[in-house]
Protein backbone atom coordinates (compact mmCIF):
# COMPACT_ATOMS: atom_id res chain seq x y z
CA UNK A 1 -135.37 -140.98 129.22
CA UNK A 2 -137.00 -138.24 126.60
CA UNK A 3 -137.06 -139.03 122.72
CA UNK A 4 -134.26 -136.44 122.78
CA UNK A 5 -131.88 -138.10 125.20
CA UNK A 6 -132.23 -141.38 122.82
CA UNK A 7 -131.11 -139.65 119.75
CA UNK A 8 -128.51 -138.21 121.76
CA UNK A 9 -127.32 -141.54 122.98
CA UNK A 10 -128.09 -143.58 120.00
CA UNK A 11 -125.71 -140.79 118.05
CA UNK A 12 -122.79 -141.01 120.44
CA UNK A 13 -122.83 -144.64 120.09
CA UNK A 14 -123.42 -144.58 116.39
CA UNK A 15 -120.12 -142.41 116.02
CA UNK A 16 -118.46 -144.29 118.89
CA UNK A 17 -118.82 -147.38 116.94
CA UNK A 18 -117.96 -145.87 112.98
CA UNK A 19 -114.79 -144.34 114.99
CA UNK A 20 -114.06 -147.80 115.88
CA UNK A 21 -114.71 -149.30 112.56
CA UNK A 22 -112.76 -146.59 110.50
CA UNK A 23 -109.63 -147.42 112.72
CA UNK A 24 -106.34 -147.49 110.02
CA UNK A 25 -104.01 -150.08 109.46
CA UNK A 26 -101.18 -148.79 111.37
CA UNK A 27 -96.98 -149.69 112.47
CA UNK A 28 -95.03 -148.25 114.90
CA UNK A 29 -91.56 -147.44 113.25
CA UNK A 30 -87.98 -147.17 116.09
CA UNK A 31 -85.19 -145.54 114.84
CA UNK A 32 -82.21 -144.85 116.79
CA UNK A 33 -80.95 -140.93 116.22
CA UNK A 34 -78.68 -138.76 116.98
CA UNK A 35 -80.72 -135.21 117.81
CA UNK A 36 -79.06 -131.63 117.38
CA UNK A 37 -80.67 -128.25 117.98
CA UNK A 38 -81.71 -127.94 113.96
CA UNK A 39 -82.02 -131.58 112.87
CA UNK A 40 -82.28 -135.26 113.55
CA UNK A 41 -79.43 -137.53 112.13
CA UNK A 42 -81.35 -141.30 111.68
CA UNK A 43 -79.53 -144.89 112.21
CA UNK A 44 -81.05 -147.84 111.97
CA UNK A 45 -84.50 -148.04 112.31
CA UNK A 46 -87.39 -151.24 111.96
CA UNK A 47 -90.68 -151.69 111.92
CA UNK A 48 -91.05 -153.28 115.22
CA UNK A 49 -95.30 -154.24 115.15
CA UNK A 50 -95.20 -155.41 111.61
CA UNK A 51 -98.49 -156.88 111.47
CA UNK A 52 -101.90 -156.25 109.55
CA UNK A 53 -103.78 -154.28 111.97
CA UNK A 54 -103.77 -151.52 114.21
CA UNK A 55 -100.97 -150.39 116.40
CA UNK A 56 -100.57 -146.76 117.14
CA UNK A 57 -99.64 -144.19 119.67
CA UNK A 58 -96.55 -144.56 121.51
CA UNK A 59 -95.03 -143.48 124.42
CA UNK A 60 -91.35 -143.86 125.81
CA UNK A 61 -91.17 -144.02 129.33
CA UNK A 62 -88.31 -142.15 130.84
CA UNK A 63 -86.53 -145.13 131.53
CA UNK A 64 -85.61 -144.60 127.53
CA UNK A 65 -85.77 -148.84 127.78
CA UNK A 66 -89.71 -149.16 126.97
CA UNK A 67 -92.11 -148.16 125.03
CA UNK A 68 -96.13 -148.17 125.61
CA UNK A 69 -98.62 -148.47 122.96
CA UNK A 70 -101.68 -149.52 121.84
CA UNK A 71 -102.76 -152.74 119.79
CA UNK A 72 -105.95 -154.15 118.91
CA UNK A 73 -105.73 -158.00 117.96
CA UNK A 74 -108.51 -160.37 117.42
CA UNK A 75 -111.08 -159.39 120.36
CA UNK A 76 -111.46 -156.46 118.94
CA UNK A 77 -110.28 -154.65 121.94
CA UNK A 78 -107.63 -151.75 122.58
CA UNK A 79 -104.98 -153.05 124.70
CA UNK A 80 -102.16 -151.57 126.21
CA UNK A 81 -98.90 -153.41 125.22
CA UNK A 82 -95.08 -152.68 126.27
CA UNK A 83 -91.76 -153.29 124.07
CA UNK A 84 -88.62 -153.64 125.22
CA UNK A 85 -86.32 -151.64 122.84
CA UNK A 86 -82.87 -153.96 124.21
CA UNK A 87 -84.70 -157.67 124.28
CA UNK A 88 -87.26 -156.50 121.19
CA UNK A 89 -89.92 -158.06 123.13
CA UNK A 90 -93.87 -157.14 122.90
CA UNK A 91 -95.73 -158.12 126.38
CA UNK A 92 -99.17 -156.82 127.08
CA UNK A 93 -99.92 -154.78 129.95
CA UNK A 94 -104.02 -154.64 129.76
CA UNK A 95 -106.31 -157.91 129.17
CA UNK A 96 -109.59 -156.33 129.54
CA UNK A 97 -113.46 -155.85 128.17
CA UNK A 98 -112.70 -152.43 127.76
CA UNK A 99 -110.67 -150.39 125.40
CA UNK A 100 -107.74 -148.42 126.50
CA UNK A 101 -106.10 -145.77 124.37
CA UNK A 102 -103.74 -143.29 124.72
CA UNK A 103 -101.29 -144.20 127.32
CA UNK A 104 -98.90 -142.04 129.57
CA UNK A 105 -96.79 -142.44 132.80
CA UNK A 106 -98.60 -139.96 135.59
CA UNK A 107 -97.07 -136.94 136.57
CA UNK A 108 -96.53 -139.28 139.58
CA UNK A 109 -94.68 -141.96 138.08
CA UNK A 110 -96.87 -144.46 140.14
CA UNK A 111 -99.28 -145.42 137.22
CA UNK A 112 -99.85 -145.06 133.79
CA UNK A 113 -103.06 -143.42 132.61
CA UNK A 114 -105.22 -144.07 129.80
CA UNK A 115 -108.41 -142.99 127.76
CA UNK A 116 -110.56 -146.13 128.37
CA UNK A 117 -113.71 -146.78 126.21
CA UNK A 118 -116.32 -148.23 129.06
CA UNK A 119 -118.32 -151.23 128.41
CA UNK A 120 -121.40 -148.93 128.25
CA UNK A 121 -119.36 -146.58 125.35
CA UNK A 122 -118.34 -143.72 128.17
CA UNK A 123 -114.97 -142.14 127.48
CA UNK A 124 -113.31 -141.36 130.67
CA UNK A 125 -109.47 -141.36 131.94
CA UNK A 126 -108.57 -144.02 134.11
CA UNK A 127 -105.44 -145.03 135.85
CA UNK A 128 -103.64 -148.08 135.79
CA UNK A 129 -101.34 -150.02 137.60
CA UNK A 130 -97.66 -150.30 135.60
CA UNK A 131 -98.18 -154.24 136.12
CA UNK A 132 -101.97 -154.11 134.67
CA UNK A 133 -103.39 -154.96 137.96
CA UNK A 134 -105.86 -152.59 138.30
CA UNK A 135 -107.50 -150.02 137.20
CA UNK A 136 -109.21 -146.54 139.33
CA UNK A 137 -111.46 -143.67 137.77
CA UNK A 138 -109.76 -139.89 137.38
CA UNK A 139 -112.14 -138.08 136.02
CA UNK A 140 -115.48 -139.02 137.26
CA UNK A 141 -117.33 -136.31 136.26
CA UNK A 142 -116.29 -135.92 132.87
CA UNK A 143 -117.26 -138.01 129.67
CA UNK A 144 -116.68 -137.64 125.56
CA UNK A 145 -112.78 -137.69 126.16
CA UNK A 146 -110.80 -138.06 122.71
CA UNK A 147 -106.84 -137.15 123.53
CA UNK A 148 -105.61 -135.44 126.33
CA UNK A 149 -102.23 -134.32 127.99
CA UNK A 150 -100.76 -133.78 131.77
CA UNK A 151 -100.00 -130.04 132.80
CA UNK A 152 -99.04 -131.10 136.46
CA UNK A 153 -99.54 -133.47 138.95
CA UNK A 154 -103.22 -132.15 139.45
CA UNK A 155 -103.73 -130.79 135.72
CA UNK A 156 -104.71 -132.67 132.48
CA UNK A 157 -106.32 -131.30 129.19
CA UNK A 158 -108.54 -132.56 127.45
CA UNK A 159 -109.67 -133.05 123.66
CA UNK A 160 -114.30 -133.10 124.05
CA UNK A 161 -115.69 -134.73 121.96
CA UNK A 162 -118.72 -132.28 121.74
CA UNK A 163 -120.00 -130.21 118.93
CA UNK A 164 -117.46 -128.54 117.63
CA UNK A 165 -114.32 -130.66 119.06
CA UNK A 166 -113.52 -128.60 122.27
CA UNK A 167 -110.27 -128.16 124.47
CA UNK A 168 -110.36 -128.00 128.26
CA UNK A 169 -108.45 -128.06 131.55
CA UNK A 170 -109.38 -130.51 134.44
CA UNK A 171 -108.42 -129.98 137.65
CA UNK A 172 -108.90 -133.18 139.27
CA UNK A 173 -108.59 -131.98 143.17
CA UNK A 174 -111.39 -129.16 142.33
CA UNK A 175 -113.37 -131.21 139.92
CA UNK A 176 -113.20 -128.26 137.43
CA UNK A 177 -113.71 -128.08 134.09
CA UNK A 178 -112.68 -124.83 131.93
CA UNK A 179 -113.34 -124.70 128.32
CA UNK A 180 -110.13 -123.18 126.41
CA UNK A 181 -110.84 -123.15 122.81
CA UNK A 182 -113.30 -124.88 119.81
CA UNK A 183 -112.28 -126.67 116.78
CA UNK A 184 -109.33 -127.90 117.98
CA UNK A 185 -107.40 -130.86 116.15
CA UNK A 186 -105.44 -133.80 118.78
CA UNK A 187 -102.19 -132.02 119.17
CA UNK A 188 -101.86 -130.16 122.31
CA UNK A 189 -98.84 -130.25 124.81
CA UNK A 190 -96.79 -128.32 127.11
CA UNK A 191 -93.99 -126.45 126.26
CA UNK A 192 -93.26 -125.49 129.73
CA UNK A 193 -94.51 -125.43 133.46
CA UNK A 194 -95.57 -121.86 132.12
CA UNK A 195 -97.13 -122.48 128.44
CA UNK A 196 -98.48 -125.24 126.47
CA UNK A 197 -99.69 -125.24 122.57
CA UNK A 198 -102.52 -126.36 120.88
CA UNK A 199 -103.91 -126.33 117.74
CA UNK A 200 -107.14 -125.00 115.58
CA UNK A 201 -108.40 -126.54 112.64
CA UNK A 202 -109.58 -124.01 109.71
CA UNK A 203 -110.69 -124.05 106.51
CA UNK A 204 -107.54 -124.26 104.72
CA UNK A 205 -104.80 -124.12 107.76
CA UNK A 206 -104.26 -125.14 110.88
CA UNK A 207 -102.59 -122.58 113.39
CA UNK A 208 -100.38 -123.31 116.25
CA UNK A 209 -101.33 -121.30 119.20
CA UNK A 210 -99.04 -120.50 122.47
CA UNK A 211 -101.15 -120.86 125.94
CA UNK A 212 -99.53 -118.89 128.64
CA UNK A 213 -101.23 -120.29 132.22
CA UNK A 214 -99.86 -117.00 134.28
CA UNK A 215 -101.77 -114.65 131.92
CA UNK A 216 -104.60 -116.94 130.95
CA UNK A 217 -104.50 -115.52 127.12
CA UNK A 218 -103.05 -117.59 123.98
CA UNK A 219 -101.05 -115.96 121.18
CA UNK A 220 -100.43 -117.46 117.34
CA UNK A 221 -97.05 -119.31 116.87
CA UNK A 222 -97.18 -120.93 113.91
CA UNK A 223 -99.20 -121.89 110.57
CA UNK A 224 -99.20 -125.16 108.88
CA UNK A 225 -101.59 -126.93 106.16
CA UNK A 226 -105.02 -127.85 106.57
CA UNK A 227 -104.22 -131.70 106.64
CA UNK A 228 -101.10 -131.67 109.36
CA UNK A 229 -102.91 -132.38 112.79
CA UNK A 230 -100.01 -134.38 114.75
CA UNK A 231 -97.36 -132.05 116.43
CA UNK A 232 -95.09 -132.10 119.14
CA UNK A 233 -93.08 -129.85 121.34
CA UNK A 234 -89.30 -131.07 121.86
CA UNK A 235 -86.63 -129.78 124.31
CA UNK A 236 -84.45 -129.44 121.88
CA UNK A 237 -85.54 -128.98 118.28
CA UNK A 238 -89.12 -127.09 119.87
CA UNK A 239 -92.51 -127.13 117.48
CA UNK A 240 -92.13 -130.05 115.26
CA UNK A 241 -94.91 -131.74 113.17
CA UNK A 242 -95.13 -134.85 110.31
CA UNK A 243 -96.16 -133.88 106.79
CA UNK A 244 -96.38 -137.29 104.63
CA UNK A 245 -93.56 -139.29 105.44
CA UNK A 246 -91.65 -136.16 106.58
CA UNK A 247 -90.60 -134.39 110.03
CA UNK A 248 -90.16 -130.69 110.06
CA UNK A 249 -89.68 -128.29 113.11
CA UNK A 250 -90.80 -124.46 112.95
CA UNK A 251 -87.90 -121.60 112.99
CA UNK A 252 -89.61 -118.85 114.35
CA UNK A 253 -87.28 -116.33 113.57
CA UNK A 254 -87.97 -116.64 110.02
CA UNK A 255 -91.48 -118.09 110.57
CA UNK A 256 -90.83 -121.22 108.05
CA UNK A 257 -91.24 -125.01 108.59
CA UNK A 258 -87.92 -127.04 107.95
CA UNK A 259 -87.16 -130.72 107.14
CA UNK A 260 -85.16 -132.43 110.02
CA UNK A 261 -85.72 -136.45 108.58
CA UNK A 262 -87.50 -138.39 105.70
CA UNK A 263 -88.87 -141.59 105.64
CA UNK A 264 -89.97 -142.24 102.32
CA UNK A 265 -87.04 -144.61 101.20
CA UNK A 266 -88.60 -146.61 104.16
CA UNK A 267 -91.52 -147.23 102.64
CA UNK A 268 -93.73 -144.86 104.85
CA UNK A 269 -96.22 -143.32 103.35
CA UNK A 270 -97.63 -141.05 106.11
CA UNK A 271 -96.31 -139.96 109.67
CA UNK A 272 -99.02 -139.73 111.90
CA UNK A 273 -98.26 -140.09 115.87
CA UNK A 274 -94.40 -139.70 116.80
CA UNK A 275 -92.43 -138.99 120.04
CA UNK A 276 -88.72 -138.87 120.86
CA UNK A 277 -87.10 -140.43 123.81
CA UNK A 278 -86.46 -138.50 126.89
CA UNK A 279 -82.86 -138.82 126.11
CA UNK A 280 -82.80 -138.18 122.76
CA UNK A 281 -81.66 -141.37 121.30
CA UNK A 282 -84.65 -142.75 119.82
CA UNK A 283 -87.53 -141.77 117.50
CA UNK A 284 -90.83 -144.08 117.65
CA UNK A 285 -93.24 -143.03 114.65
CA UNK A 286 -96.31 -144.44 113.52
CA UNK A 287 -96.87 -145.46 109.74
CA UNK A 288 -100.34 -145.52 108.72
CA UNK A 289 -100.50 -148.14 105.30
């Protein structure tokens, strides 16, 4: 290996391991809702991790009965973990040396995937078994993977973590790899089987960009500030991001952001990672302290 390669290596591990280090202390919030096609009308809601540490980015399968999500406890691994919203009960679904972040059902439904963080600092998608089991490689030939998304069954992108922050689509049958865009922040998902959004990071904004896969060309949607960088598209209410301990969704038609909940007489601070339910009855947030 050249003197080059070592830097190289020595500086993906260096910021592999500060990434790890700099990790907030984070809760995942559940509120039951009632969702309409301009707001979101709260119930009750908990704080259903509740511990010093990290817990972060959920996922509701489409059961609407379980949630996925990742916690890191005392070996200073990222597990996967599942909660039961009826029974309120945490079990974990990973046990292993690696760390696994990030976790969806597949297009599938057969397994769940998951950015793991290999033993030798590699950042790859794997998938896993919804019991734990076991664990197979996706995308072999690709490496630096922050965040990524499914398209379809054979389509994922993916956030690079290269020089600037890059988005691309893998096709996994073709073993393809097609840059889309640079400075992108971790929000990118589909809208459609036609479109999908994603986001850049400027100076002082961030704008929301439209992806249309039959054209291959992206158009601007929407503007935000500089420090939102966690969106999502809903069926219902469409672009909607956090902005402190706020959710707002985007009205096109008069191209202005507007408040649909707030969770500051809940004591959260800052909305980072949220997702609804597939059937619209529950909201799962993340709270960073």
């Amino acid at each position: 290996m050249t003197s080059f390669e070592n830097t190289v290596v020595f500086l993906f591990l260096l910021f592999n391991f500060s990434v790890k280090a700099q990790l907030p202390e984070t809760d995942i919030f559940l509120y039951e809702i009632k969702k309409t096609a301009t707001t979101v009308i709260l119930h009750k809601g908990e704080n259903i991790t509740n511990r010093a540490g990290y817990d972060n980015q959920p996922f509701f399968m489409p059961d609407n009965k379980t949630i996925l999500f990742v916690s890191i406890k005392e070996d200073k691994q990222a597990d996967i973990y599942k909660y039961e919203i009826k029974s309120k009960k945490i079990t974990p679904l990973t046990h292993t040396t690696t760390s696994e972040y990030s976790p969806v059902l597949s297009p599938d439904g057969k397994s769940i995937s998951a950015v793991v963080v290999e033993t030798d600092s590699t950042q790859r998608i794997w998938s896993v078994k919804p019991d734990g089991s076991s664990q197979s490689l996706l995308t072999e030939q690709e490496d630096s993977i922050g965040y990524y998304t499914w398209l379809n069954n054979d389509t994922l992108l993916f956030y690079k973590l290269s020089d600037p922050h890059s988005l691309h689509a893998y096709s996994l049958s073709q073993h393809k790899d097609v840059w889309l865009a640079d400075n992108i922040t971790r929000s990118f998902k589909a809208c459609d089987k036609n479109t999908f959004f994603y986001v850049l990071k400027e100076k002082d904004k961030n704008t929301v960009r439209h992806y249309d896969i039959r054209i291959k060309k992206s158009s601007e949607y929407a503007v935000a500030k500089a420090e939102n960088e966690d969106f999502i598209w809903d069926k219902t209410l469409g672009l909607v991001k956090s902005e402190g301990a706020k959710l707002l969704r985007y009205k096109p038609e008069i191209k202005t952001w507007l408040e649909i909940a707030d969770f500051s007489g809940a004591g959260v601070a800052k909305i980072t990672r949220f997702a609804f339910s597939a059937n619209g009855r529950y909201l799962a947030f993340v709270s960073n302290k």
